[in-house]
PDB file of N, CA and C in Angstrom:
ATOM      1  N   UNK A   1      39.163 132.978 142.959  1.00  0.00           N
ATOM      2  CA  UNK A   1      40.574 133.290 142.815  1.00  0.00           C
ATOM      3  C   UNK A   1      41.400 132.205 143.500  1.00  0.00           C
ATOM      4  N   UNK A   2      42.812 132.191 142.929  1.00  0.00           N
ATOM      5  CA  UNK A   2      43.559 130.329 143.389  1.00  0.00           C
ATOM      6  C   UNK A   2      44.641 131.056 144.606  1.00  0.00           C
ATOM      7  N   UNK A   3      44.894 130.802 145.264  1.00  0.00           N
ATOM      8  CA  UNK A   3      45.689 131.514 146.326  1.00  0.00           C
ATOM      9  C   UNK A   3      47.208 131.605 145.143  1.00  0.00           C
ATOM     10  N   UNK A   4      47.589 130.784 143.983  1.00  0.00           N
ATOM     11  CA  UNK A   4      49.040 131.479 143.739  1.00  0.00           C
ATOM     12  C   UNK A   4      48.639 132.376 142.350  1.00  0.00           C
ATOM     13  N   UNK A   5      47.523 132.314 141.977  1.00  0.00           N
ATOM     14  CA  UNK A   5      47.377 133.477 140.715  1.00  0.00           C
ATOM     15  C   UNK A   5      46.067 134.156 140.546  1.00  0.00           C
ATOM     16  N   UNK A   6      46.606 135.596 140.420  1.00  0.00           N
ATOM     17  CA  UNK A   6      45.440 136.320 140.115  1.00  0.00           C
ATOM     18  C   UNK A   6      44.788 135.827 138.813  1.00  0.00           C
ATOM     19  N   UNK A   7      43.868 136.783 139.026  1.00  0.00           N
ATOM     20  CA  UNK A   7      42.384 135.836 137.693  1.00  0.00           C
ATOM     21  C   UNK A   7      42.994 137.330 136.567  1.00  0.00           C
ATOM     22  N   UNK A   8      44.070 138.108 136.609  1.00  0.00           N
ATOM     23  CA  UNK A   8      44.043 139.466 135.925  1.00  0.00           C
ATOM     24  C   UNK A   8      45.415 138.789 135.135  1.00  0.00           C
ATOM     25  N   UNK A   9      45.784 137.886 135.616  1.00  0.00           N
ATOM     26  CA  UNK A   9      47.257 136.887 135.051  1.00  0.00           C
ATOM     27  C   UNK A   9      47.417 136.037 133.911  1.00  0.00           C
ATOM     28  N   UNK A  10      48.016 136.618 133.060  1.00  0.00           N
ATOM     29  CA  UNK A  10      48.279 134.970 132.389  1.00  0.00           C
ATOM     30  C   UNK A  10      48.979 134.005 132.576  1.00  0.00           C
ATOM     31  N   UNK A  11      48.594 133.137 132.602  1.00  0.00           N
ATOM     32  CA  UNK A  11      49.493 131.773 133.091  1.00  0.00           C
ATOM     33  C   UNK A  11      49.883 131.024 131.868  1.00  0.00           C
ATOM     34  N   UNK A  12      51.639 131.235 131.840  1.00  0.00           N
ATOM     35  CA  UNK A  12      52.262 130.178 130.446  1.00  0.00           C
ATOM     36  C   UNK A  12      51.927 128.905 130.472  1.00  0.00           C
ATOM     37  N   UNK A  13      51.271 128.340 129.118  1.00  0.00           N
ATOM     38  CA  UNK A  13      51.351 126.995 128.672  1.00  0.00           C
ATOM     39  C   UNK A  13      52.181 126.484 127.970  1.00  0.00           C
ATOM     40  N   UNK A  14      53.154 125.803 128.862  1.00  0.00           N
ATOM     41  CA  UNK A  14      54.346 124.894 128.526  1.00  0.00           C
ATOM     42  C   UNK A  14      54.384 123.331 128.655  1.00  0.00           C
ATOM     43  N   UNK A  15      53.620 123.081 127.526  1.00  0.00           N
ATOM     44  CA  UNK A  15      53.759 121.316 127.693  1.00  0.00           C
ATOM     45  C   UNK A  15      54.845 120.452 127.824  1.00  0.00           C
ATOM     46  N   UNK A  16      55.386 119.650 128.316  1.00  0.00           N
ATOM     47  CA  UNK A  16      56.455 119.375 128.264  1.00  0.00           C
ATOM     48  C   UNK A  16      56.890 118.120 127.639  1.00  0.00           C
ATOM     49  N   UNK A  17      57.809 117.754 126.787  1.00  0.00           N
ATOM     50  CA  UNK A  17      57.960 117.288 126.314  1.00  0.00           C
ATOM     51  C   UNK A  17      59.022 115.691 126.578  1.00  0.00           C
ATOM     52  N   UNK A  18      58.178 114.141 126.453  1.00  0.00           N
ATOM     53  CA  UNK A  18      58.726 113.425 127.168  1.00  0.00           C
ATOM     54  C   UNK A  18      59.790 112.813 126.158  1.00  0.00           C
ATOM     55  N   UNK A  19      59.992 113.241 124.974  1.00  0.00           N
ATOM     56  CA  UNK A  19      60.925 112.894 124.682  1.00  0.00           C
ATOM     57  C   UNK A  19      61.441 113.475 122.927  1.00  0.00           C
ATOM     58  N   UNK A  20      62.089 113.875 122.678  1.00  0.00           N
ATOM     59  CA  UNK A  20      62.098 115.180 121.269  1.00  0.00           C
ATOM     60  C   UNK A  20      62.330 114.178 119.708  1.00  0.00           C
ATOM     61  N   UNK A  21      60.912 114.087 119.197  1.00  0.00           N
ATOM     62  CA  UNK A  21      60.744 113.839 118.190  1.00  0.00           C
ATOM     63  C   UNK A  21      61.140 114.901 117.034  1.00  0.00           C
ATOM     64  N   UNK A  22      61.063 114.464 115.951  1.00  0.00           N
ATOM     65  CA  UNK A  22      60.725 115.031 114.940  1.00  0.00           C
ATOM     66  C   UNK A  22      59.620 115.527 114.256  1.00  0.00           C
ATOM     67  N   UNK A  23      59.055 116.649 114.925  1.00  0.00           N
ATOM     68  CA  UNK A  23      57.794 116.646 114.267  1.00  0.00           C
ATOM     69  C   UNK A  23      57.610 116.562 112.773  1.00  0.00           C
ATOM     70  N   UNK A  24      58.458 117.424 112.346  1.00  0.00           N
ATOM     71  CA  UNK A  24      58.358 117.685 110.774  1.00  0.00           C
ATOM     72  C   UNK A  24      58.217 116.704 110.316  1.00  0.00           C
ATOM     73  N   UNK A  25      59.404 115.463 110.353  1.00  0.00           N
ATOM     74  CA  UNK A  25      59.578 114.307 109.491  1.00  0.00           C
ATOM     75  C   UNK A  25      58.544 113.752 109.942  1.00  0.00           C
ATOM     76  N   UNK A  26      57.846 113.483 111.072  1.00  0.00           N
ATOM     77  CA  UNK A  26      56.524 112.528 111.220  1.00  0.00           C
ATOM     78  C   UNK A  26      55.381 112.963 110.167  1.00  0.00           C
ATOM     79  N   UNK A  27      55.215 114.493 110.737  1.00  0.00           N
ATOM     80  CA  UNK A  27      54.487 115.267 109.691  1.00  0.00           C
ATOM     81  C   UNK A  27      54.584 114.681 108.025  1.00  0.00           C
ATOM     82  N   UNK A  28      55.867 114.660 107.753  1.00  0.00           N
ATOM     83  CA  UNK A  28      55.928 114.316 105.898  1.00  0.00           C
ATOM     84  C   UNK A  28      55.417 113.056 105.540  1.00  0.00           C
ATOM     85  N   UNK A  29      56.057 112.125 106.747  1.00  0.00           N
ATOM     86  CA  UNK A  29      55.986 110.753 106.485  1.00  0.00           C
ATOM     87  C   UNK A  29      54.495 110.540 106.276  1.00  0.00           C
ATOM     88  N   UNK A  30      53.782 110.923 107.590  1.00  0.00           N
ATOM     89  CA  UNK A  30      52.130 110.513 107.833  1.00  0.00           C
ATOM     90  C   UNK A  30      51.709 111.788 106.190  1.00  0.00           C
ATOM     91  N   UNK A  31      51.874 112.614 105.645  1.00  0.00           N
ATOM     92  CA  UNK A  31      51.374 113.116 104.224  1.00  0.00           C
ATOM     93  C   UNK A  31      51.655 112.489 103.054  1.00  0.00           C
ATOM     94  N   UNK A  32      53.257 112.363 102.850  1.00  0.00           N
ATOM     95  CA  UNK A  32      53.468 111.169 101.662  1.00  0.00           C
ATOM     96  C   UNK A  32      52.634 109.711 101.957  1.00  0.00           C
ATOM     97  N   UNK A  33      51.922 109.085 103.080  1.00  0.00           N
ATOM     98  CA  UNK A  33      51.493 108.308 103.406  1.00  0.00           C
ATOM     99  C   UNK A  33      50.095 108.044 102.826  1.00  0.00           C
ATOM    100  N   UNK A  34      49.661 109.100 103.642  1.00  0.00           N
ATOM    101  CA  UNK A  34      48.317 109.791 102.885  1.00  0.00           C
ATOM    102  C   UNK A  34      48.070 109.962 101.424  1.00  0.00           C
ATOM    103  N   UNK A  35      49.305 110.387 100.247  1.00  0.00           N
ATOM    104  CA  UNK A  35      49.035 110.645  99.344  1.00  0.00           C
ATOM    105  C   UNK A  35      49.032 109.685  98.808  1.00  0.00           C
ATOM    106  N   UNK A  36      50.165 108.671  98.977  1.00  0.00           N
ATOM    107  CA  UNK A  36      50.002 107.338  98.144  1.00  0.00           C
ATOM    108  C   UNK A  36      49.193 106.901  98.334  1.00  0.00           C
ATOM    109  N   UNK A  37      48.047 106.682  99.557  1.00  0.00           N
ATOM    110  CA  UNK A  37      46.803 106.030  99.194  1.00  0.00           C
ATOM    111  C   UNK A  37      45.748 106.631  98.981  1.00  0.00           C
ATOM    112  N   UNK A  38      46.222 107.831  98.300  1.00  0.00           N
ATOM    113  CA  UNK A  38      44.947 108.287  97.253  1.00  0.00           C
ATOM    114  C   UNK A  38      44.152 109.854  98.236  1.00  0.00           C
ATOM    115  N   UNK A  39      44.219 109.862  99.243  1.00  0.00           N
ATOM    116  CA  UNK A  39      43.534 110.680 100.091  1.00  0.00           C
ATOM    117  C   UNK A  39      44.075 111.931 100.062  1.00  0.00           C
ATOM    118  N   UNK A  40      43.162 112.988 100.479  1.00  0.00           N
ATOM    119  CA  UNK A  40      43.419 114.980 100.810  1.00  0.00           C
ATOM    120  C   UNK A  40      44.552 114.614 101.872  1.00  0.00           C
ATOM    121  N   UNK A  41      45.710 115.035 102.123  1.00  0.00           N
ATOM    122  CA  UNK A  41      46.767 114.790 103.117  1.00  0.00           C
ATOM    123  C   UNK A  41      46.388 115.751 104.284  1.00  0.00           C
ATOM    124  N   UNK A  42      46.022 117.174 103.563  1.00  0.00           N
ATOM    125  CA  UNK A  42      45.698 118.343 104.784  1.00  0.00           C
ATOM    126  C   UNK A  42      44.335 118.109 105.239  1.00  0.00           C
ATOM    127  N   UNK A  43      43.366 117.481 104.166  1.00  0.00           N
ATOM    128  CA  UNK A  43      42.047 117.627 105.278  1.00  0.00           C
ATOM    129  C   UNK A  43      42.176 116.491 106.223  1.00  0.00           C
ATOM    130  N   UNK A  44      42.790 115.186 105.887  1.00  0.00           N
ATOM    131  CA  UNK A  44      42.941 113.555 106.724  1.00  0.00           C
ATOM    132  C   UNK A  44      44.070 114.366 107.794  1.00  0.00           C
ATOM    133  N   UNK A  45      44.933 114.866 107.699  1.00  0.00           N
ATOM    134  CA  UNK A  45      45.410 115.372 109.257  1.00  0.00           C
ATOM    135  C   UNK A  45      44.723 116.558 110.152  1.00  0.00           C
ATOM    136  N   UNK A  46      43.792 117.379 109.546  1.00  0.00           N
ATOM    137  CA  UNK A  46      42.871 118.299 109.954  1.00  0.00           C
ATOM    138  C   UNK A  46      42.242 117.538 110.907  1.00  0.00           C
ATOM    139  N   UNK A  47      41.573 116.911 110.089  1.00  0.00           N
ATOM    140  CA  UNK A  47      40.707 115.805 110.677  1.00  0.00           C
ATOM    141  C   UNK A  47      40.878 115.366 111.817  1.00  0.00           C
ATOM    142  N   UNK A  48      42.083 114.736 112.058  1.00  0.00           N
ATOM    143  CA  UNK A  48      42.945 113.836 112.869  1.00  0.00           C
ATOM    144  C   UNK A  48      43.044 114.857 114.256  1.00  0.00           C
ATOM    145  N   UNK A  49      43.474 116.238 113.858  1.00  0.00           N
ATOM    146  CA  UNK A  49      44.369 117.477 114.784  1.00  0.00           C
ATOM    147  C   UNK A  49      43.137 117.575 115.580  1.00  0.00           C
ATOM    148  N   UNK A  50      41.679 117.869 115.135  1.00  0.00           N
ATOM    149  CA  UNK A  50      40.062 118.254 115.362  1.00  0.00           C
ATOM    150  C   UNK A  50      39.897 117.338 116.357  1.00  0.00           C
ATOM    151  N   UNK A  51      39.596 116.345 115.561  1.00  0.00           N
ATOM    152  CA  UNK A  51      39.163 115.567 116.304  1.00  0.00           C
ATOM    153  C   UNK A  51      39.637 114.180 117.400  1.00  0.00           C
ATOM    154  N   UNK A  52      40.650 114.223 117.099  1.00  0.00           N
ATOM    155  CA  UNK A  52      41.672 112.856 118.064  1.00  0.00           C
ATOM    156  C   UNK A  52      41.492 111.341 117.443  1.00  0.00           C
ATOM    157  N   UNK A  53      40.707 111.462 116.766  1.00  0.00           N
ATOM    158  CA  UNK A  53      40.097 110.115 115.973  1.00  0.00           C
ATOM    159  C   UNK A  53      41.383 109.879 114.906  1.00  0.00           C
ATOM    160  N   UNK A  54      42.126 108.674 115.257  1.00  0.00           N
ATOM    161  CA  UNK A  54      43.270 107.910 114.585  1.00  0.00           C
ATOM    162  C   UNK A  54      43.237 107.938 113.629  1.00  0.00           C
ATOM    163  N   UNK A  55      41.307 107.420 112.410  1.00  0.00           N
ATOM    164  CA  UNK A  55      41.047 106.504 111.693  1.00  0.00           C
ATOM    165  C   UNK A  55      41.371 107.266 110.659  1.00  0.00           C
ATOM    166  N   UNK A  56      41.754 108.806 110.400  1.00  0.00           N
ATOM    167  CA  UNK A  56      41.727 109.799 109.612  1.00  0.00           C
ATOM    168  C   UNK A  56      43.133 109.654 108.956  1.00  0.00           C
ATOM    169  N   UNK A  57      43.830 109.011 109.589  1.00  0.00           N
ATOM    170  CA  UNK A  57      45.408 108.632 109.410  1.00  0.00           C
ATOM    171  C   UNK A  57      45.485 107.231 109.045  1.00  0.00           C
ATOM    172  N   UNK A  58      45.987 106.869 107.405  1.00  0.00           N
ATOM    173  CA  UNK A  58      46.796 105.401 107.199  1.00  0.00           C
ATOM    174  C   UNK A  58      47.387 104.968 107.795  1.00  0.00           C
ATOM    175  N   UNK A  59      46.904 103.828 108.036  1.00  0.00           N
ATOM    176  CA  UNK A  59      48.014 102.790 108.711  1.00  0.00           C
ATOM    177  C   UNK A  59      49.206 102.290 107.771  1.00  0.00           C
ATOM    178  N   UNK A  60      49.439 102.800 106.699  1.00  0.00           N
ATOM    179  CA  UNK A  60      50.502 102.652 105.703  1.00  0.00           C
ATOM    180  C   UNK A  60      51.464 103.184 105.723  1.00  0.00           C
ATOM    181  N   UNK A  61      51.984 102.573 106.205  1.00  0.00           N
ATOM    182  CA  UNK A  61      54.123 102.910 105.883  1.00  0.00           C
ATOM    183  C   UNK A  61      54.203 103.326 107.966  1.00  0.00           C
ATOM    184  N   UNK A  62      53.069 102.914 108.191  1.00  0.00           N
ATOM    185  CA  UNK A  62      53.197 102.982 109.889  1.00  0.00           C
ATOM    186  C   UNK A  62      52.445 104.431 110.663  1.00  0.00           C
ATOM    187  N   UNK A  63      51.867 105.057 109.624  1.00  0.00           N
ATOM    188  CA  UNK A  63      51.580 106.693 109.838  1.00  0.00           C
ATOM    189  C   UNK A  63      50.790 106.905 111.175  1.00  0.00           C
ATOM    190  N   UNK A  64      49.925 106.164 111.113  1.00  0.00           N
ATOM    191  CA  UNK A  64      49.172 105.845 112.096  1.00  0.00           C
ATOM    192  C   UNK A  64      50.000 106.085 113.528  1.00  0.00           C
ATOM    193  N   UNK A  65      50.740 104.944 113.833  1.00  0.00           N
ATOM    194  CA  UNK A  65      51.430 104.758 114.695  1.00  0.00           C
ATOM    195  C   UNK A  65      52.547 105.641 115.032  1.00  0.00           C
ATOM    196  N   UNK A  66      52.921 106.527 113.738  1.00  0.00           N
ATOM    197  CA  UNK A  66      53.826 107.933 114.391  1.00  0.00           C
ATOM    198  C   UNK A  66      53.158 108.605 114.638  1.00  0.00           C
ATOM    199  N   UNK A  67      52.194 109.236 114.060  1.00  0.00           N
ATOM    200  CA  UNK A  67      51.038 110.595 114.279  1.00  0.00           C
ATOM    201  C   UNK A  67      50.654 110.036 115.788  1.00  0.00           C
ATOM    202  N   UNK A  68      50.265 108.814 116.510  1.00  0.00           N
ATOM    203  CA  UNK A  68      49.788 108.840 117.547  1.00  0.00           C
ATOM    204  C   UNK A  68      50.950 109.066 118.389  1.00  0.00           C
ATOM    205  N   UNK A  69      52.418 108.695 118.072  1.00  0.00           N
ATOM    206  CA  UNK A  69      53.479 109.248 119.080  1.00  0.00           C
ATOM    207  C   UNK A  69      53.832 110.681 119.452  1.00  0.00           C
ATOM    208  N   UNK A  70      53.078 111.539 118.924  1.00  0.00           N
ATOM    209  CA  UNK A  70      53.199 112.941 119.409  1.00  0.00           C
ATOM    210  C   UNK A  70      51.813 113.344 119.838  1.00  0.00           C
ATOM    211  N   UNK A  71      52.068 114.113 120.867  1.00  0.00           N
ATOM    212  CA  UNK A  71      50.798 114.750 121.573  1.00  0.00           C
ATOM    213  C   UNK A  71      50.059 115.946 120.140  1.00  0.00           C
ATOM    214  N   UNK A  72      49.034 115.572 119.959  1.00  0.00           N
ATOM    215  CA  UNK A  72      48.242 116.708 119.204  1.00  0.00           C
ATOM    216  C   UNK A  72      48.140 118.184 119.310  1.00  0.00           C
ATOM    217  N   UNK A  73      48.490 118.643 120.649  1.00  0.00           N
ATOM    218  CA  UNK A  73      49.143 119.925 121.102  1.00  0.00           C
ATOM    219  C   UNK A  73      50.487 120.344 120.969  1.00  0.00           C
ATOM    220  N   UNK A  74      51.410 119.252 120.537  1.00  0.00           N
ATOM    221  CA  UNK A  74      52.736 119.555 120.440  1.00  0.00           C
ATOM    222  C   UNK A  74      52.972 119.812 118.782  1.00  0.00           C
ATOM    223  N   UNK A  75      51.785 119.166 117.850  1.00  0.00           N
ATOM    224  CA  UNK A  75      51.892 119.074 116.329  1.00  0.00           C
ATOM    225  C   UNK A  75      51.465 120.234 116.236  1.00  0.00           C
ATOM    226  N   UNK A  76      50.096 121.271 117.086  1.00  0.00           N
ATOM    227  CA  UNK A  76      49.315 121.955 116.499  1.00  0.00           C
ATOM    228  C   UNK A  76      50.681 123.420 116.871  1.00  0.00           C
ATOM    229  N   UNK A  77      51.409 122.745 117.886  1.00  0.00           N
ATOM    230  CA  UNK A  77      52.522 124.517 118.508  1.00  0.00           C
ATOM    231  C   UNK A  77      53.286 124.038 117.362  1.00  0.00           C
ATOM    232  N   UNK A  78      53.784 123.123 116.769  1.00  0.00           N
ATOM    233  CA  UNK A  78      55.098 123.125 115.472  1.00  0.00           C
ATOM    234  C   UNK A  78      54.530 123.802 114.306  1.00  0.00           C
ATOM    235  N   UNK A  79      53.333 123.256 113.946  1.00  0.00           N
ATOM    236  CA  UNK A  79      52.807 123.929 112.757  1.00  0.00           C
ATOM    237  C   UNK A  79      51.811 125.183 112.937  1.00  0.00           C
ATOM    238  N   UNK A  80      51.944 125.670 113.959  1.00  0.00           N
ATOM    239  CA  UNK A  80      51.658 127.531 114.577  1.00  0.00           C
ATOM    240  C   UNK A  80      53.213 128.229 114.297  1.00  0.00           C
ATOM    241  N   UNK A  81      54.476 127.564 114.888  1.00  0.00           N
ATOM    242  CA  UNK A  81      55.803 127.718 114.791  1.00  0.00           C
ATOM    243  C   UNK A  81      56.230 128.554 113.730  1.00  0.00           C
ATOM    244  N   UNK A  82      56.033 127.095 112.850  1.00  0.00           N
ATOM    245  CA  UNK A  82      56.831 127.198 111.337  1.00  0.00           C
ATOM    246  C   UNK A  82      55.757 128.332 110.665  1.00  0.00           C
ATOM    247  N   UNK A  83      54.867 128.529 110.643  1.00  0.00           N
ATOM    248  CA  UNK A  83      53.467 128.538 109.830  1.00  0.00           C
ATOM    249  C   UNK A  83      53.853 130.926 110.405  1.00  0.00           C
ATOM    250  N   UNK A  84      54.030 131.276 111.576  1.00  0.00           N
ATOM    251  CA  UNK A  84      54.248 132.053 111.996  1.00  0.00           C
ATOM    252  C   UNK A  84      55.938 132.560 111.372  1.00  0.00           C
ATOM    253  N   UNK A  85      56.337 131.864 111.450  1.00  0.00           N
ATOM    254  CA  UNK A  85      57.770 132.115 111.043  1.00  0.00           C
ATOM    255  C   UNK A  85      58.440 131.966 109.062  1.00  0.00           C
ATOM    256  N   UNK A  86      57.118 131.809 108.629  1.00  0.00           N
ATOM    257  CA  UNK A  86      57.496 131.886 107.477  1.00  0.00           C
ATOM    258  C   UNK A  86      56.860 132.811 106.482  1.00  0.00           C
TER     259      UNK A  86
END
């Protein structure tokens, strides 16, 4: 037991966020990305969410390089979010 919480407690997970992207639009961009070069858009970001491995994501139209600007825990709470709320 931790001297500030009981083990009978839940403790909130609040990641915090260093700076407020767009998830969505990264989200579209890195899928229209995906589609133009031919690839499954939901299994190549599955992929990506699973496992942390970049290579699952085009480097086309920059996808790569946005999908790695958001934490993978912050993509998986937006699309729990929306996904819950619709």
């Amino acid at each position: 037991m931790t001297e500030n919480h009981n083990l009978n407690e839940t403790i909130a997970f609040k990641p915090e966020r260093e700076d407020q992207k767009d998830i969505r639009e990264i989200l579209t961009t890195v899928y229209n990305s995906l589609d133009e070069k031919g690839y499954k858009p939901s299994s190549q970001i599955v992929g990506y969410l699973l496992s942390g491995d970049p290579t699952y994501i085009t480097a086309h139209n920059g996808a790569r390089k946005l999908i790695r600007a958001v934490d993978r825990d912050e993509i998986l709470e937006e699309l729990l979010k929306n996904y819950i709320n619709d």
